[in-house]
Protein backbone atom coordinates (compact mmCIF):
# COMPACT_ATOMS: atom_id res chain seq x y z
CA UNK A 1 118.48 -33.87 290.19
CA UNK A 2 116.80 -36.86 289.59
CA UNK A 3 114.25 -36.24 292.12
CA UNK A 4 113.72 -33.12 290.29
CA UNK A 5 113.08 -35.11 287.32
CA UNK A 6 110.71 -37.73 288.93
CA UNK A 7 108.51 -34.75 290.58
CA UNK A 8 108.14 -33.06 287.02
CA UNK A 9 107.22 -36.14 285.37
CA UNK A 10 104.61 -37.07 287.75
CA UNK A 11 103.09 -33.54 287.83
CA UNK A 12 103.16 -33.68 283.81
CA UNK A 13 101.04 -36.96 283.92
CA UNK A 14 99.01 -36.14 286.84
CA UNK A 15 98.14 -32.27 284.88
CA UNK A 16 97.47 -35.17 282.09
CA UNK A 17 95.00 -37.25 283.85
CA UNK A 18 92.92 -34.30 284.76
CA UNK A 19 93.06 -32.88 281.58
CA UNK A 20 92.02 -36.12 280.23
CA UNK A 21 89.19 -36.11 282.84
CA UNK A 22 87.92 -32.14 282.51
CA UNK A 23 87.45 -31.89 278.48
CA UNK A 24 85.23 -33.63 276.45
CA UNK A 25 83.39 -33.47 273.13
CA UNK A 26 80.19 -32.38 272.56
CA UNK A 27 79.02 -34.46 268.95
CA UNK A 28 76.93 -32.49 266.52
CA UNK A 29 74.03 -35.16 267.02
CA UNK A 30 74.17 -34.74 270.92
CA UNK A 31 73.42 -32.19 273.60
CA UNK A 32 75.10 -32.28 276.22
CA UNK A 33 73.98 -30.95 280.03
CA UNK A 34 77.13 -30.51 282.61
CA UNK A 35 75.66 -31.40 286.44
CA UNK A 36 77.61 -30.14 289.51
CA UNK A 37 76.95 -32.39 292.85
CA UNK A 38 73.35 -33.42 291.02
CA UNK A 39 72.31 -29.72 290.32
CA UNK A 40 72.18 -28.49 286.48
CA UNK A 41 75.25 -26.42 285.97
CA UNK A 42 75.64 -25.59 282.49
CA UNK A 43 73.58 -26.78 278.91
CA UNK A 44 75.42 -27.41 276.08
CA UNK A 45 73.90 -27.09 272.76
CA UNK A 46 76.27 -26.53 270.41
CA UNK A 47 78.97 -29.51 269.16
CA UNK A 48 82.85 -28.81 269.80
CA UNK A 49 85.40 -29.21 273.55
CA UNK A 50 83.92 -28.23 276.55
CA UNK A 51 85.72 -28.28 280.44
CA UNK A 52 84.04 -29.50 283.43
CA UNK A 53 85.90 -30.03 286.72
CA UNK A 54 86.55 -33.54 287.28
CA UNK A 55 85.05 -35.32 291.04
CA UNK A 56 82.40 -32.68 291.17
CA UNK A 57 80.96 -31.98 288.07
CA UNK A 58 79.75 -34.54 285.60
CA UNK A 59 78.02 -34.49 282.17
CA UNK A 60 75.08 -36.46 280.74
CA UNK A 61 74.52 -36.84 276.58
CA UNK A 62 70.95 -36.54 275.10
CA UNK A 63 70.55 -37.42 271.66
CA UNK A 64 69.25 -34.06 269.48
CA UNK A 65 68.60 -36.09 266.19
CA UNK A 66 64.74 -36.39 265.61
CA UNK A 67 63.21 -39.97 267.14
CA UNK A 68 60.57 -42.31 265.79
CA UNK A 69 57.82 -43.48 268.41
CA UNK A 70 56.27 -46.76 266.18
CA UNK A 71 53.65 -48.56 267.90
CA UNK A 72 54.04 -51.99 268.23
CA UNK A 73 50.59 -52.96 267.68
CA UNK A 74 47.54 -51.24 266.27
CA UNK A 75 45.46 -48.85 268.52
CA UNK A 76 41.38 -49.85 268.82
CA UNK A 77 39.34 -46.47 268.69
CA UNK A 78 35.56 -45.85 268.02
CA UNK A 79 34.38 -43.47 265.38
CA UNK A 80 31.52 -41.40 265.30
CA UNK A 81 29.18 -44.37 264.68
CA UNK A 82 30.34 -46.52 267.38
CA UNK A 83 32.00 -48.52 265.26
CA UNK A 84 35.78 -49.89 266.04
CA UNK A 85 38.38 -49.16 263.53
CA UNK A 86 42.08 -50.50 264.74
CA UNK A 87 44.68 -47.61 263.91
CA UNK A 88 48.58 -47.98 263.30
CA UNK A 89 50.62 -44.86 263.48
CA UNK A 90 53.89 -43.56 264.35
CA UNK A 91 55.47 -40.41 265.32
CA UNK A 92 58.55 -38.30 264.44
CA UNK A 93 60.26 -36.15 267.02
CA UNK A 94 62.93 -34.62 268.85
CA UNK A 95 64.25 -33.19 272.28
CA UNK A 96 63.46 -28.98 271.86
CA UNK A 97 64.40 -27.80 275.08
CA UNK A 98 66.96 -30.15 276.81
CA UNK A 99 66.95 -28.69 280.30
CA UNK A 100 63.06 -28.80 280.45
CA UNK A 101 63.30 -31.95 279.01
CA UNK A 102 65.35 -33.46 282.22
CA UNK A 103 63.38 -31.44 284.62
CA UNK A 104 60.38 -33.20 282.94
CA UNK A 105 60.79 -37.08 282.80
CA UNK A 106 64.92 -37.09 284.06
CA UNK A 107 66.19 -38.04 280.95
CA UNK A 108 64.80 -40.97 280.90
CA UNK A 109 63.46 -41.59 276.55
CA UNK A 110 61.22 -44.75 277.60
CA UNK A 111 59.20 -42.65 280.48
CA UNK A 112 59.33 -39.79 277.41
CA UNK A 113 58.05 -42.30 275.14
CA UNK A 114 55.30 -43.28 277.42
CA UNK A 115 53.71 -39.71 277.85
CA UNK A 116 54.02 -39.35 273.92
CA UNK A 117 51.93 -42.31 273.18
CA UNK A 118 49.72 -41.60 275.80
CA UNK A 119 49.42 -37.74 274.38
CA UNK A 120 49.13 -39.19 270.68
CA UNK A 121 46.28 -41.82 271.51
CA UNK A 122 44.41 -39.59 273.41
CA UNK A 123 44.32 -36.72 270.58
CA UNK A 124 43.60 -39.82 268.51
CA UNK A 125 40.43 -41.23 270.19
CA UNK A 126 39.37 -37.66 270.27
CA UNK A 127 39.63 -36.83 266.75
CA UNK A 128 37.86 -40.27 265.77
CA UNK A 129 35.20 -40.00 267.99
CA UNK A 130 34.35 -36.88 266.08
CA UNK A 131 34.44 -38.68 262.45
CA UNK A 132 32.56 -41.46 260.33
CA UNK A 133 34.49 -44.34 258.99
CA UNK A 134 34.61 -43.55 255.48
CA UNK A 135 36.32 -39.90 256.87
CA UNK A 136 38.95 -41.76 259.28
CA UNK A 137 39.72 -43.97 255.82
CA UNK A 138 40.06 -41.65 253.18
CA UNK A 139 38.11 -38.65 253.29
CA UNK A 140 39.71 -36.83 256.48
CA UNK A 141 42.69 -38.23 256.72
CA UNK A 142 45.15 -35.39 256.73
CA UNK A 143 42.98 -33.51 258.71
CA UNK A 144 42.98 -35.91 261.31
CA UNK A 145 46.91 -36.23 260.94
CA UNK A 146 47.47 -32.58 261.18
CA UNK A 147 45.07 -31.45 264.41
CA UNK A 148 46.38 -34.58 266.34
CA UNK A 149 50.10 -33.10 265.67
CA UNK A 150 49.37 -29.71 266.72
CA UNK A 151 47.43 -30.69 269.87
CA UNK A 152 50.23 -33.36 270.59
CA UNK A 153 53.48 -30.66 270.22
CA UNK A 154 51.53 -28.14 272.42
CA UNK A 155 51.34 -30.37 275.35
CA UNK A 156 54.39 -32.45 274.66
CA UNK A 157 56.29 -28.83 274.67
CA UNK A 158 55.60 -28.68 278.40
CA UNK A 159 58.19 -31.74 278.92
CA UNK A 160 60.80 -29.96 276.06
CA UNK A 161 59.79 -32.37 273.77
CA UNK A 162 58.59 -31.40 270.06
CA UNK A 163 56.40 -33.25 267.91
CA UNK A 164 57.91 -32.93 263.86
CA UNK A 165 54.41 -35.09 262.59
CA UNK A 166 52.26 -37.40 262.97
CA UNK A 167 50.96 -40.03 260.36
CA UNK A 168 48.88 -42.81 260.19
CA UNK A 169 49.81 -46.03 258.56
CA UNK A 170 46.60 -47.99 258.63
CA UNK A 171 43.17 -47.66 259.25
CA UNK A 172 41.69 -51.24 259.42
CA UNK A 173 38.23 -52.49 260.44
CA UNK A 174 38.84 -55.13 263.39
CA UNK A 175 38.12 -59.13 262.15
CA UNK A 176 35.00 -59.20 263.16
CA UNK A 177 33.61 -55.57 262.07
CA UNK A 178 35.08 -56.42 258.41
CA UNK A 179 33.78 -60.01 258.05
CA UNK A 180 29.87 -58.32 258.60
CA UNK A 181 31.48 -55.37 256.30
CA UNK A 182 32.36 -57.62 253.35
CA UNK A 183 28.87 -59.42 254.06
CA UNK A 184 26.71 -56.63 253.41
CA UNK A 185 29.08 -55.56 250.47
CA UNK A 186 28.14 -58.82 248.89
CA UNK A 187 24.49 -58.61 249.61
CA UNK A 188 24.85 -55.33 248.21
CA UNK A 189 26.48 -56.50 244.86
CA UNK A 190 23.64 -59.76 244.39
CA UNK A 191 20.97 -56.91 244.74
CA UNK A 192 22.23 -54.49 242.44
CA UNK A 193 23.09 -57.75 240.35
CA UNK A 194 20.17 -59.02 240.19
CA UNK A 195 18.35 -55.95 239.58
CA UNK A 196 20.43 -55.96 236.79
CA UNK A 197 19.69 -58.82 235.47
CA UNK A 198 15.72 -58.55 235.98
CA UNK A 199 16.71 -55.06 233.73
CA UNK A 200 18.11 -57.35 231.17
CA UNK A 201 15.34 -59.94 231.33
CA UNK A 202 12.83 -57.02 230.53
CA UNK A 203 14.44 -55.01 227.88
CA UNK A 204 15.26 -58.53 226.33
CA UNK A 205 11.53 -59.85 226.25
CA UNK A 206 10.94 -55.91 225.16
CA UNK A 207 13.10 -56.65 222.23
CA UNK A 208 11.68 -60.33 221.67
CA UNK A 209 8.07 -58.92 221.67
CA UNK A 210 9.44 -55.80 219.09
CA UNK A 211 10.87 -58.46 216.98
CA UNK A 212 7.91 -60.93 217.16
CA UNK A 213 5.22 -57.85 216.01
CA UNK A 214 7.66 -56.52 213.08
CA UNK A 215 7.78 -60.30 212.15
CA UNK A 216 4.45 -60.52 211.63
CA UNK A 217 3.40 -56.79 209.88
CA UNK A 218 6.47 -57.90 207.39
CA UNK A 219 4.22 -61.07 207.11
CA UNK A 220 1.33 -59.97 206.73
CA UNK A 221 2.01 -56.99 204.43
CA UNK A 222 4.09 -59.99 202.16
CA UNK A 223 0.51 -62.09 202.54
CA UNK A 224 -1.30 -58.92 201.04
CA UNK A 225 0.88 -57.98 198.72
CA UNK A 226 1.45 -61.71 197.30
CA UNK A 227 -2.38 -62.04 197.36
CA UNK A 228 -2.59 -58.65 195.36
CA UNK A 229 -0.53 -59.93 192.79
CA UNK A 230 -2.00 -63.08 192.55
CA UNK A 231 -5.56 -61.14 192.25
CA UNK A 232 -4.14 -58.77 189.85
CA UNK A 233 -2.32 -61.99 187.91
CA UNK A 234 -6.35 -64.07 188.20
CA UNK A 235 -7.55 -61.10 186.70
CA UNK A 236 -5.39 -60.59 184.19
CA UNK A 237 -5.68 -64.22 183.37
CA UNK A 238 -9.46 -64.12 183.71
CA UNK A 239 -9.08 -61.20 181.03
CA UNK A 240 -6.85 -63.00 178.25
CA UNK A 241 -9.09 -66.19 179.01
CA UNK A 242 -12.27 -63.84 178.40
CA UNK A 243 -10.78 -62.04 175.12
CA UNK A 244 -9.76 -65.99 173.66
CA UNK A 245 -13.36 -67.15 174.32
CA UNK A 246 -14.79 -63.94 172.74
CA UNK A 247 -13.05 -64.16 169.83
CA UNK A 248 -13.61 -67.78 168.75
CA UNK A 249 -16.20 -69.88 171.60
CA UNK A 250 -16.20 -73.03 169.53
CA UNK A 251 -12.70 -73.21 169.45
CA UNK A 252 -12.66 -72.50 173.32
CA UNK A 253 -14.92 -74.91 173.92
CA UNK A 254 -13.18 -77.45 172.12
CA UNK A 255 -9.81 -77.03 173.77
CA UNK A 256 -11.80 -77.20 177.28
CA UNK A 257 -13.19 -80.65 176.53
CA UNK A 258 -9.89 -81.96 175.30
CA UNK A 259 -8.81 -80.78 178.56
CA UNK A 260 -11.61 -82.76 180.41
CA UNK A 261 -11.02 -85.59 178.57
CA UNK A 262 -7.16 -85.66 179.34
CA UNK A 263 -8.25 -84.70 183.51
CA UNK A 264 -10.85 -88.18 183.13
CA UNK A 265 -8.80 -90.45 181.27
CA UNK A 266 -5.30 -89.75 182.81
CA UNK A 267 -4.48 -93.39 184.01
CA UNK A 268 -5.66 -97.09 182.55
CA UNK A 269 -7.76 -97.85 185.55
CA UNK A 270 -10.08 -94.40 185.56
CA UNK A 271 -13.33 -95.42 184.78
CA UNK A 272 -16.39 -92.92 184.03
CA UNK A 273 -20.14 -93.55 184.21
CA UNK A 274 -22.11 -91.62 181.40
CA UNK A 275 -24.47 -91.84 179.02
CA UNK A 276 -23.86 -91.65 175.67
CA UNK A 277 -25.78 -88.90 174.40
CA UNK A 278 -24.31 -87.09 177.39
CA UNK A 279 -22.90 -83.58 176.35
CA UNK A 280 -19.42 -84.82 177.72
CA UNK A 281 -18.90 -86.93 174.71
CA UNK A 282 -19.91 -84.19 171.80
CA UNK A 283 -17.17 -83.99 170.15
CA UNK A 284 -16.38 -87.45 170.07
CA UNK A 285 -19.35 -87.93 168.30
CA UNK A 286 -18.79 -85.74 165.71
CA UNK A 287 -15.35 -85.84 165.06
CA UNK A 288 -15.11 -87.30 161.73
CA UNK A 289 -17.65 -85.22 160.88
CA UNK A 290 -15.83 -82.16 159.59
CA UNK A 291 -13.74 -83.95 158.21
């Protein structure tokens, strides 16, 4: 009886044991690819338990989520104008066809990795060779992005391997390129500066030369008009002084000798020279006679 007992119990573990050894679990982010004596048996796409016979068959795990290939460094490609530009990029994709996929490269990601960047460059060189630098750097970027994806996922399908995008990071000119870049972009800015200023300098002297001739036509027409006034004032003076002497000469000529005598004697130490019976002295002489 106990015999009996020790036999089942060993059969119940050993039925265990290769149970525990024949299922396993497929996870939702894996696929899974079931090899019998080093020959593909059976592909497994789908998650859940799946049986394989244990000592002859065995199962491998490929990862189905989508991957990231991020160079390390930046790539150095030529555009159109011979010019270097360094590029940094990276890649999204994902195992599409598992089976071709191990057929392909054995499984092995790093010798997948390899013949992506080596497909990715080459679309790469190919699509800058084709472009000018201002294109690669803004103006056909997407473009660029997009052809290099498409090219790259129909050759990369041949190894069950698609490509979800493509996208570039960074499009820099190398040291050297951008040091003779920022160069000529300086030059450039002192010319156009300077032109600018030589602009300046001429529409200011323009402005200084406006100034100056409207200066002196306000000038002169203030010269004419102050010397019309004062012809118009002589005139009118000359008048009044004409009328006065018409209407009483003696009188005029006596105020204009007073006035002489006031212009000759004005300080102590004036002295004149006449003679008496000069006409200066008339109506000195008969001053008292009026009276």
């Amino acid at each position: 009886m106990l015999r009996h007992l020790s036999f089942a119990g060993s059969f119940v573990f050993a039925l265990i044991v290769v149970l525990g050894t024949s299922l396993f679990t497929v996870d939702q982010r894996q696929y899974a690819i079931v090899f019998q004596l080093g020959e593909i048996k059976d592909v497994i796409t789908e998650p859940g338990i799946a049986f394989k016979w244990p000592l002859i068959q065995n199962v491998r795990f490929f990862d189905k989520r989508i991957l990231t290939l991020d160079s390390v460094e930046p790539e150095r490609f030529l555009t159109a104008e011979k010019k270097p530009v360094l590029v940094d990029s990276f890649v999204k994709w994902r195992i599409h066809d598992v089976r071709q996929y191990y057929i392909s490269v054995s499984g092995d990601e790093m010798l997948a990795r390899t013949r992506l960047t080596q497909t990715v460059n080459s679309g790469l060189r190919e699509e800058f060779g084709r472009r000018t630098v201002h294109d690669v750097v803004s103006g056909e970027r997407d473009t660029i992005m997009t052809e290099v994806r498409k090219k790259a996922d129909a050759d990369m399908r041949a190894i069950g391997v698609e490509i979800i995008d493509v996208r570039l990071k960074r499009v820099d000119l190398p040291p050297e390129v951008s040091e003779s870049v920022y160069s000529r972009m300086e030059t450039e800015r002192k010319r156009v500066a300077n032109g600018l200023r030589s602009q300046g300098a001429a529409e200011a002297e323009k402005i200084r030369a406006n100034a100056d001739r409207q200066s002196e036509v306000i000038v002169a027409e203030a010269y004419r008009d102050a010397q019309k006034i004062k012809g118009e004032g002589d005139a009118r003076a000359a008048s009044i002084y004409g009328k006065a002497f018409g209407a009483n000469p003696e009188f005029y000529a006596f105020y204009r000798s007073l006035e002489a005598y006031r212009g000759s004697f004005k300080n102590k130490s004036d002295v004149l020279v006449i003679e008496p019976n000069s006409e200066f002295f008339k109506y000195l002489k008969n001053s008292g006679r009026g009276k």
